[in-house]
Protein backbone atom coordinates (compact mmCIF):
# COMPACT_ATOMS: atom_id res chain seq x y z
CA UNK A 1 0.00 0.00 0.00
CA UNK A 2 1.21 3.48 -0.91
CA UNK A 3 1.56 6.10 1.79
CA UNK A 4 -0.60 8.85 2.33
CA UNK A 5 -0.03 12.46 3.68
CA UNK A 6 -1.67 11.34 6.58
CA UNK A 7 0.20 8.28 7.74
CA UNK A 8 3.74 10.59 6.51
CA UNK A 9 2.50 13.00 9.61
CA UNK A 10 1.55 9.55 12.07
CA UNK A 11 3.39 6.77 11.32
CA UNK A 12 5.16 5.31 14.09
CA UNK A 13 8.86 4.30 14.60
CA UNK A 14 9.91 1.82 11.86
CA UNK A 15 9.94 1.72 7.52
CA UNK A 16 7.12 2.24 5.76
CA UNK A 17 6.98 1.70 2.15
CA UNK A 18 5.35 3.55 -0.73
CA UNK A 19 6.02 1.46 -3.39
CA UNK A 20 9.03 0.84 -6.00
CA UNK A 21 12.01 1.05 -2.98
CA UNK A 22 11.00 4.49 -1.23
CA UNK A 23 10.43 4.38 2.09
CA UNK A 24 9.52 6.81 5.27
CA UNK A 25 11.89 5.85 7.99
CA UNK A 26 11.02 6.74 11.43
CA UNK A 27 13.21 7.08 14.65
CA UNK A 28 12.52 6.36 17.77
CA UNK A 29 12.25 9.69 18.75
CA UNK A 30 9.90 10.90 15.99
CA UNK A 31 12.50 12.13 13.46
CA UNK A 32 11.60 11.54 9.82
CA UNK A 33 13.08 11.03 6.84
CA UNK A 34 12.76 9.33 2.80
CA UNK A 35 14.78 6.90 1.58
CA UNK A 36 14.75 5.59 -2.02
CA UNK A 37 16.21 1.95 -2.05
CA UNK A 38 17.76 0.24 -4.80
CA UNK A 39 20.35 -1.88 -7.01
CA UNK A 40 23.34 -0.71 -9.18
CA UNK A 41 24.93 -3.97 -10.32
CA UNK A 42 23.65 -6.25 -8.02
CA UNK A 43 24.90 -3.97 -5.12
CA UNK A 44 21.99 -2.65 -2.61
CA UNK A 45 22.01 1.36 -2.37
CA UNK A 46 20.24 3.78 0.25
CA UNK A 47 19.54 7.14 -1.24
CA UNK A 48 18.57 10.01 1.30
CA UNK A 49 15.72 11.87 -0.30
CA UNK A 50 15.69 14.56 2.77
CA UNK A 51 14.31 14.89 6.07
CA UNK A 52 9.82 15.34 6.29
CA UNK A 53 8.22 17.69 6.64
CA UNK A 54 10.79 19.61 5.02
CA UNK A 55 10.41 17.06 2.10
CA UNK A 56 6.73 16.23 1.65
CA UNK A 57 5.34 12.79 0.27
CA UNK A 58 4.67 14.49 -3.07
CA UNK A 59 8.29 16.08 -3.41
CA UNK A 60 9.67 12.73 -2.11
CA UNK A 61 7.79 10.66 -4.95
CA UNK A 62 8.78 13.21 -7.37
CA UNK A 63 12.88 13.16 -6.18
CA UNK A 64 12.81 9.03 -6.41
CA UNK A 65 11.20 9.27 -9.57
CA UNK A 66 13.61 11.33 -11.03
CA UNK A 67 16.45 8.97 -9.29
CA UNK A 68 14.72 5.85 -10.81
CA UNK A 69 15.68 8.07 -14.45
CA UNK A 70 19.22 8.08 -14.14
CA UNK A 71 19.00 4.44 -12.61
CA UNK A 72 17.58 3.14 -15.76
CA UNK A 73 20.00 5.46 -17.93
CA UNK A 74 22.65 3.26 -16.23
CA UNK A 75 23.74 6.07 -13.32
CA UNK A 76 24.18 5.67 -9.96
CA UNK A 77 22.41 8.84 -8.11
CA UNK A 78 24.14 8.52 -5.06
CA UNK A 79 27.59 8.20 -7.16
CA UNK A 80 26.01 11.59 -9.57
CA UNK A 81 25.22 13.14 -6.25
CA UNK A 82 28.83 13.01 -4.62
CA UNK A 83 29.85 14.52 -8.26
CA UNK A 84 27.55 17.31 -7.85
CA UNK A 85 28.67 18.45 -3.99
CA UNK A 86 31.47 21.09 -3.97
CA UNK A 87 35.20 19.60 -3.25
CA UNK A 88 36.85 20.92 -0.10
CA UNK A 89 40.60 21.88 -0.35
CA UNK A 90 41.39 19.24 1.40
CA UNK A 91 39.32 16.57 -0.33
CA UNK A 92 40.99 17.71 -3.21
CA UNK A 93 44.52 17.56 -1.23
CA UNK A 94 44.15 13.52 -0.46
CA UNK A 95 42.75 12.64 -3.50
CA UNK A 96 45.63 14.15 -5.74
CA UNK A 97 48.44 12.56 -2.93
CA UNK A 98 46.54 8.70 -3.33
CA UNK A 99 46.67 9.19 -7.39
CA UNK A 100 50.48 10.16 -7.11
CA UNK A 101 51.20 7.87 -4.59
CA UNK A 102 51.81 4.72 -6.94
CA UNK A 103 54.60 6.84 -9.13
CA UNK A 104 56.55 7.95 -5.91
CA UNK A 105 59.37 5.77 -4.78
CA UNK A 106 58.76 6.00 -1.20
CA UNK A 107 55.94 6.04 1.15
CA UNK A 108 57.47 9.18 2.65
CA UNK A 109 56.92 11.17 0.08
CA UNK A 110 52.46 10.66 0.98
CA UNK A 111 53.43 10.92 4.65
CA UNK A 112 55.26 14.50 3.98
CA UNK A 113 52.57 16.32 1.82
CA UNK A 114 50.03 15.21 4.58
CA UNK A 115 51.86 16.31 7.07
CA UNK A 116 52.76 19.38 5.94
CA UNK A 117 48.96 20.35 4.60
CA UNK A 118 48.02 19.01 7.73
CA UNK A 119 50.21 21.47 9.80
CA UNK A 120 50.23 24.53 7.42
CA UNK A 121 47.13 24.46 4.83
CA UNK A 122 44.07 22.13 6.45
CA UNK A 123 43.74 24.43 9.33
CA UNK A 124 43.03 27.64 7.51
CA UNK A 125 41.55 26.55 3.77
CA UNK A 126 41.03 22.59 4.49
CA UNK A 127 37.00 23.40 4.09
CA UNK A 128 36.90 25.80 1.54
CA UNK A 129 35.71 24.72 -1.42
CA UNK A 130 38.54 23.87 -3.49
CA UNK A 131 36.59 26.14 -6.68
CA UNK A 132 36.67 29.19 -4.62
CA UNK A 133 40.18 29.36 -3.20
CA UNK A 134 41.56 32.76 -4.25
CA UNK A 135 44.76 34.73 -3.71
CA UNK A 136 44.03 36.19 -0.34
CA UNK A 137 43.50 32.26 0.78
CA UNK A 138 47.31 31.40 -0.33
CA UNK A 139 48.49 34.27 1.29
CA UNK A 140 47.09 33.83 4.69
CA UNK A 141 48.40 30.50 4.56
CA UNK A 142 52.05 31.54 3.44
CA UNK A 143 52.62 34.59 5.22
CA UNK A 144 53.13 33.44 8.51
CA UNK A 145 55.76 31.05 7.67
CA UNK A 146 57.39 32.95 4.57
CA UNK A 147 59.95 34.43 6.69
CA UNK A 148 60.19 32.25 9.60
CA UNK A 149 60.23 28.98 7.62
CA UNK A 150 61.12 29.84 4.15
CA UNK A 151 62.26 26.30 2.41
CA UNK A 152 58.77 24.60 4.04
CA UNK A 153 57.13 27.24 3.13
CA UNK A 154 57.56 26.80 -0.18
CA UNK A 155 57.37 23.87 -0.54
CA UNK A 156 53.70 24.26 1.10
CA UNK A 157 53.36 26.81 -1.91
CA UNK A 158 53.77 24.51 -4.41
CA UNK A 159 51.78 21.54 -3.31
CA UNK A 160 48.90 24.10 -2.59
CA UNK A 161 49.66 24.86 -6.30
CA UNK A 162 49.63 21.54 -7.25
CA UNK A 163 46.14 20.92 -5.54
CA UNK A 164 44.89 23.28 -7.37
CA UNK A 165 45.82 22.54 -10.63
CA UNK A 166 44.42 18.81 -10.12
CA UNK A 167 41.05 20.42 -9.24
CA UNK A 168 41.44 22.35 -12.27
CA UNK A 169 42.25 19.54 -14.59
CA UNK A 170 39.05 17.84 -12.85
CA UNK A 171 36.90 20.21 -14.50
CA UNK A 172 35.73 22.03 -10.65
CA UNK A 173 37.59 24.76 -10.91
CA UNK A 174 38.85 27.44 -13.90
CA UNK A 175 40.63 30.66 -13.88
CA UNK A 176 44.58 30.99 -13.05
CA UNK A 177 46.09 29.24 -10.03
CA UNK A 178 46.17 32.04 -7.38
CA UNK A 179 49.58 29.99 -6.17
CA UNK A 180 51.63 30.34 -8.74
CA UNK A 181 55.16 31.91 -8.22
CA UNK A 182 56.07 33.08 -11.59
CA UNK A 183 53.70 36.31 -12.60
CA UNK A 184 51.85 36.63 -9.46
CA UNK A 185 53.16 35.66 -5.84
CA UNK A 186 56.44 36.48 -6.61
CA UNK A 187 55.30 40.35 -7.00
CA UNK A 188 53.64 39.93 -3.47
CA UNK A 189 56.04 37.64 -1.39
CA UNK A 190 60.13 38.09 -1.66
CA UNK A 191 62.79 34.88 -3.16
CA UNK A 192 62.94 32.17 -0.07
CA UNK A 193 66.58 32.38 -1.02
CA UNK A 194 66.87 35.97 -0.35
CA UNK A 195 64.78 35.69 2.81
CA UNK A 196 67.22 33.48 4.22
CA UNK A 197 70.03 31.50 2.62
CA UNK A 198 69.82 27.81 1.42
CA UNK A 199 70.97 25.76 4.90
CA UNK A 200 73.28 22.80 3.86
CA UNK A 201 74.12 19.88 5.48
CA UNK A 202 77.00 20.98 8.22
CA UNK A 203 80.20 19.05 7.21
CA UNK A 204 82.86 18.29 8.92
CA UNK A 205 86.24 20.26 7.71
CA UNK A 206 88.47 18.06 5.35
CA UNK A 207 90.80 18.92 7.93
CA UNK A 208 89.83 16.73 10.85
CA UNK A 209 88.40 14.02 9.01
CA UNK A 210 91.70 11.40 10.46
CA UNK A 211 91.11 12.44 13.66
CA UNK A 212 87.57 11.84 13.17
CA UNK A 213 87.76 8.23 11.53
CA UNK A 214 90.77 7.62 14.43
CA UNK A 215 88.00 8.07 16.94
CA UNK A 216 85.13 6.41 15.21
CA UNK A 217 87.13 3.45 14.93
CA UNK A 218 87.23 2.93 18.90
CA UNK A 219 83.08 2.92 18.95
CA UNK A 220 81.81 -0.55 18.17
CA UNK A 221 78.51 -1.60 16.88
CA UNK A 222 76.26 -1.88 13.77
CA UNK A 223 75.78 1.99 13.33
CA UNK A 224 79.38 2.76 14.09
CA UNK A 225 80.69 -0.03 11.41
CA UNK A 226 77.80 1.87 8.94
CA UNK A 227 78.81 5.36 9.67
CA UNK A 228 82.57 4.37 8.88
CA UNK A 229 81.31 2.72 5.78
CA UNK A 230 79.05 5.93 4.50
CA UNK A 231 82.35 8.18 5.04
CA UNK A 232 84.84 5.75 2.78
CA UNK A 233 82.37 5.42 0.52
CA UNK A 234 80.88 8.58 0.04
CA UNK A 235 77.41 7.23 -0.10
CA UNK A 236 73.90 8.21 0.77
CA UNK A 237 72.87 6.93 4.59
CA UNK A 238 69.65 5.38 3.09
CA UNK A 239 72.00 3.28 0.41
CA UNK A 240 74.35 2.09 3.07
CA UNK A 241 71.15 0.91 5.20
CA UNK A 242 69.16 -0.47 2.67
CA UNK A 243 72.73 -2.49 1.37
CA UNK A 244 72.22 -6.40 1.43
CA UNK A 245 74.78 -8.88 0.67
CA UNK A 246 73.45 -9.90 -2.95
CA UNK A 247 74.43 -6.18 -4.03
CA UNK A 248 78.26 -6.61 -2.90
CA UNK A 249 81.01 -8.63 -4.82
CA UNK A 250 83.76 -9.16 -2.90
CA UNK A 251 85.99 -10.84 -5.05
CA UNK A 252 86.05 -7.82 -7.74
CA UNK A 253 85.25 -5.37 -4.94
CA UNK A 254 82.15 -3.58 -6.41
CA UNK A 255 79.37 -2.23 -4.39
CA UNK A 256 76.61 -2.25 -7.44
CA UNK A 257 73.53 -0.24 -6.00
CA UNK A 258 70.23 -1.25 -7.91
CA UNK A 259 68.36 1.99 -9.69
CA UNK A 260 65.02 1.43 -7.46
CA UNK A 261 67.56 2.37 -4.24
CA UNK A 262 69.17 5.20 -5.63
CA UNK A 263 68.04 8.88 -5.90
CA UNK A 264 68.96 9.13 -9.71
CA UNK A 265 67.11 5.75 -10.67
CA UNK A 266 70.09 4.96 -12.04
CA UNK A 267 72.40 1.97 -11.10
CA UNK A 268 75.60 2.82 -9.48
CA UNK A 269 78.73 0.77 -8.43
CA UNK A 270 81.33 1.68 -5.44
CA UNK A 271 84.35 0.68 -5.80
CA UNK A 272 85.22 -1.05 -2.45
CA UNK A 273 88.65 -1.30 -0.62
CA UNK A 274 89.96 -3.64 1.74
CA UNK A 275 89.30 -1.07 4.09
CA UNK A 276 85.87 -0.55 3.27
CA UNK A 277 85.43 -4.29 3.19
CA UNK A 278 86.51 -5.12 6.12
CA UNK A 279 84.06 -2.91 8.11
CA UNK A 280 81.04 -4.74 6.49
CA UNK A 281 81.38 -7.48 8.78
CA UNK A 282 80.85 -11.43 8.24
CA UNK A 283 79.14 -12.23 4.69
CA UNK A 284 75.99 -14.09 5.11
CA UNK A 285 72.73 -15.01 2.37
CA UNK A 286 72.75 -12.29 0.16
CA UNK A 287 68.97 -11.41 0.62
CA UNK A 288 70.42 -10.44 4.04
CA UNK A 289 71.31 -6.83 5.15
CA UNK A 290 74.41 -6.06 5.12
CA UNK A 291 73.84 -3.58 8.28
CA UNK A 292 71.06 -5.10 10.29
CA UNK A 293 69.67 -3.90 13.13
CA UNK A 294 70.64 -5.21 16.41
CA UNK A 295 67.71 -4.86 18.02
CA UNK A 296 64.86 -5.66 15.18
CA UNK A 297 66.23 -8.53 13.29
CA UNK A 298 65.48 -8.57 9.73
CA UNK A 299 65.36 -5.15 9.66
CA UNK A 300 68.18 -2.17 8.52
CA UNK A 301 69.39 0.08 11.60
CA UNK A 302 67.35 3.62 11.77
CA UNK A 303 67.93 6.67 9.93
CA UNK A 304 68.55 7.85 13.13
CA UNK A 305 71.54 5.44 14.60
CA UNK A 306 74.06 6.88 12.34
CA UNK A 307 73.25 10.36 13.89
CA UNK A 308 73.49 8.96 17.03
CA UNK A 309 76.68 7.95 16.96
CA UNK A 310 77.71 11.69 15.98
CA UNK A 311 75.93 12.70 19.06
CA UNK A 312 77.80 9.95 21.25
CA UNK A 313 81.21 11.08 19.76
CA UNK A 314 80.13 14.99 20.84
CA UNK A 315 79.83 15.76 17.06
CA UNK A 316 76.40 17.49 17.29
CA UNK A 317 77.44 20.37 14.82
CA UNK A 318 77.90 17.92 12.02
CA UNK A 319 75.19 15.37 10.32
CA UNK A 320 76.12 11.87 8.28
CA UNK A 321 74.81 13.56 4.94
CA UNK A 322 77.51 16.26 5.51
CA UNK A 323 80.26 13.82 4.99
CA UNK A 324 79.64 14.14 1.66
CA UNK A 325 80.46 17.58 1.48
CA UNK A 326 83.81 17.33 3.12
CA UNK A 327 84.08 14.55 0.64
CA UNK A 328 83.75 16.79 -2.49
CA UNK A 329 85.40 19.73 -0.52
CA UNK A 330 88.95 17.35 0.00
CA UNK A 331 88.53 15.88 -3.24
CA UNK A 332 88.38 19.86 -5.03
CA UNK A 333 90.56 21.30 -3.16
CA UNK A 334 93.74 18.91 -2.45
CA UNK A 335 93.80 16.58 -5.07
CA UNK A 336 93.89 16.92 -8.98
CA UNK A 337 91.10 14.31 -9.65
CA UNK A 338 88.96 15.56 -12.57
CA UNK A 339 85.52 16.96 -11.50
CA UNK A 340 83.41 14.67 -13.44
CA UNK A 341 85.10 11.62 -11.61
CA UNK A 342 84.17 13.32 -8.30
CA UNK A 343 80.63 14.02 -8.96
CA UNK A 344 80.70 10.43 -10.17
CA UNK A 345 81.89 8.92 -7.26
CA UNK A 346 78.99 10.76 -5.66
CA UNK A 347 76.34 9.41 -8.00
CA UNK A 348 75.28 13.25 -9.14
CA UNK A 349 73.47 13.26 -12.51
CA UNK A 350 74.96 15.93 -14.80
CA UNK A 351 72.66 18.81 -15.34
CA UNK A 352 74.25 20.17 -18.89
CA UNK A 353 72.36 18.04 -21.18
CA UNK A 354 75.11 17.90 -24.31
CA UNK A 355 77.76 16.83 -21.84
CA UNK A 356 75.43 14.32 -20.74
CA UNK A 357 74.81 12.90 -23.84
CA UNK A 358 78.82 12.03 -24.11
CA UNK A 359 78.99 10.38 -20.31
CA UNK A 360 78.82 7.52 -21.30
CA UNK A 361 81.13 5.78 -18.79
CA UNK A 362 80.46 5.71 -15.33
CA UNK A 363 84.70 6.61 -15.19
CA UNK A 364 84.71 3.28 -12.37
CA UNK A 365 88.54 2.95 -12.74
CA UNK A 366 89.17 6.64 -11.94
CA UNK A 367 86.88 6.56 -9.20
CA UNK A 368 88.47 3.58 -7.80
CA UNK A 369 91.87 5.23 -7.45
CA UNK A 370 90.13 8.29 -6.16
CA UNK A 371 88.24 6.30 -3.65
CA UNK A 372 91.65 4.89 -2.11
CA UNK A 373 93.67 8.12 -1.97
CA UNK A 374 90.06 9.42 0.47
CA UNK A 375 90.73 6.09 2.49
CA UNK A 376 94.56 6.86 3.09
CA UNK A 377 93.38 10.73 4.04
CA UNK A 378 90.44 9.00 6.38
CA UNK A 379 92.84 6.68 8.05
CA UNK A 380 95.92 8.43 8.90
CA UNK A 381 96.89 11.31 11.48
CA UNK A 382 99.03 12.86 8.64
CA UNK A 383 96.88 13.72 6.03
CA UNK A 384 99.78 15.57 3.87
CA UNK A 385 101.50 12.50 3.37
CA UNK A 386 98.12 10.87 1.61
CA UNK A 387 97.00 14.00 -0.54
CA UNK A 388 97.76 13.73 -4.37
CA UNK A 389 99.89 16.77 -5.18
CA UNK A 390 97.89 18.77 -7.97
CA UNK A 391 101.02 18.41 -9.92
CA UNK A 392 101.30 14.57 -9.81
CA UNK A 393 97.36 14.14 -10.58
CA UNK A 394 97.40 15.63 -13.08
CA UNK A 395 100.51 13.75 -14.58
CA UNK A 396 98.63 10.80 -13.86
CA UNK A 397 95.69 11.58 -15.95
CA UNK A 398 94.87 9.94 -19.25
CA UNK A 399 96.14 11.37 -22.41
């Protein structure tokens, strides 16, 4: 039996039907509303129809019927109806984060544009509706941490930029991006390099790097073998943790780093010295890790252990990444190694695309003797009897 007016205004708690899936659900306490039930490839679906009075039977007949349309056009109205409600900024936000995820190489990369939308964007434009986000928006977002917090600032910049341009590409939104740098905020906000310079990784002077590796080598322990390691090597921390056994060839003494590991995505092979070897401990199954952690088994040692040793050693001021640095700053500045062999012992792409196109060598044999001279300068008190005179290098390079 179909409803009337009547019963809509009496019925008591419960469902009542009206015919072809809409029903009048009542609460316990007395509040009413219309649902139109129905089936969209064999799945069950409850579409609200609004609350009654406010809806009346007639408007709620005339609402399912029009649902019942699109249903036999092949639609889903509750699918059409999430399609039709305005996008939030932030809807936007994780929607455009789980379509990039796949193509990003680390789960970190997800966890950092949350977090920093969480901490910087959500707060202030997170409900605004993506379609209506205008300069003003970006700016009260930006401006408190432009000068305090310049590099995450714009990096929040451009992933609010980014946002937007998704929602733009989704066909909700049109008109310029009110967060673009180039022709707009960079008339209104100054260059986060001129607001403060570009911090680097502190290094550790060339100078004290024997000293250093004299008093490393009294720690003992996982991290402390890895830190020594990461120095003579002049690798990434995450490549040193992530190193198992099946990458390492001790015979020929190559370290051969697959692509997916390194920040390039391109292979890359270390040359490895006795030296080097010697502080990756006893060889096991090469799925194993070379540097496992002590206290998870199975499982590489902590971004954080390396540091820790620094800390343990009273070498606050400095950070493993920096090691790098005084890597490239010895290798410049006291030897006469070529520059290309340096930046390829540090696995840097080169930017200057014709010179590019003629590296074709990864220059392994050059690196190899470069890699040794940095051991003798790691490992001995008197580093000027282990620096290549600029004179003799460059005697000893290839015709």
């Amino acid at each position: 039996m179909t409803l009337s007016a009547r019963k809509a205004e009496t019925a008591k708690p419960g469902r009542h039907g009206d015919g072809r899936g809409l029903f009048l659900y009542v609460k316990p306490t007395g509040a009413r509303s219309w649902v139109l039930r129905y089936q969209v490839q064999g799945r069950r679906r409850d579409l609200g129809l609004g609350p009654y009075p406010d809806v009346s039977l007639a408007m709620a007949r005339e609402r399912a019927s029009e649902a019942r349309r699109l249903i036999a056009m092949g639609d889903d109205p509750i699918a059409k109806k999430q399609q039709a409600m305005p996008k939030t900024f932030r809807d936007a936000a994780l929607e455009l984060i789980e379509s990039k995820r796949p193509g990003w190489k680390s789960a970190k990369h997800a966890s950092q544009w949350t977090s920093t939308l969480e901490a910087y964007v959500f707060p202030k434009v997170g409900q605004v509706q993506v379609a209506k986000i205008e300069t003003a928006d970006v700016m009260g977002t930006l401006t408190p941490i432009w000068s305090k917090k310049p590099e995450t600032a714009n990096r929040v910049r451009q992933r609010i930029e980014a946002v937007i341009d998704y929602a733009t590409a989704l066909g909700i939104r049109a008109g310029d991006n009110p967060a673009r740098w180039r022709g707009h905020l960079d008339h209104l906000l100054p260059k986060p390099t001129k607001v403060r310079a570009v911090k680097h990784h502190p290094a550790l002077p060339y100078a004290e790097i024997a000293e250093f590796m004299g008093d490393l080598s009294q720690r003992r322990g996982v991290a402390a073998r890895a830190l020594g390691f990461t120095i003579l090597t002049a690798a990434r921390s995450g490549e040193t943790r992530g190193m198992t056994w099946g990458e390492v060839d001790l015979e020929n003494g190559v370290w051969t780093i697959p692509a997916n590991r390194m920040k390039a995505g391109k292979e890359h092979r270390v040359p490895l010295s006795a030296g080097t070897i010697a502080l990756l401990g006893p060889r096991r199954d090469i799925a194993s890790l070379v540097f496992e952690s002590e206290a998870r088994l199975g499982k590489p040692i902590s971004d954080m252990s390396m540091t820790a040793v620094l800390r343990r050693m009273g070498r606050d001021g400095i950070t493993v990444h920096g090691f790098r640095s005084t890597f490239r700053d010895w290798a410049g500045e006291t030897t006469g190694f070529p520059r290309e062999v340096i930046e390829a012992a540090l696995a840097h792409g080169i930017k200057d695309k014709a010179e590019a196109a003629y590296a074709r060598s990864d220059l392994f044999d050059k690196r190899r003797d470069l890699m040794a001279a940095w051991e003798g300068a790691a490992n001995s008190y008197d580093l000027g009897a282990n620096i290549v005179p600029l004179s003799q290098a460059s005697e000893k390079r290839p015709k």
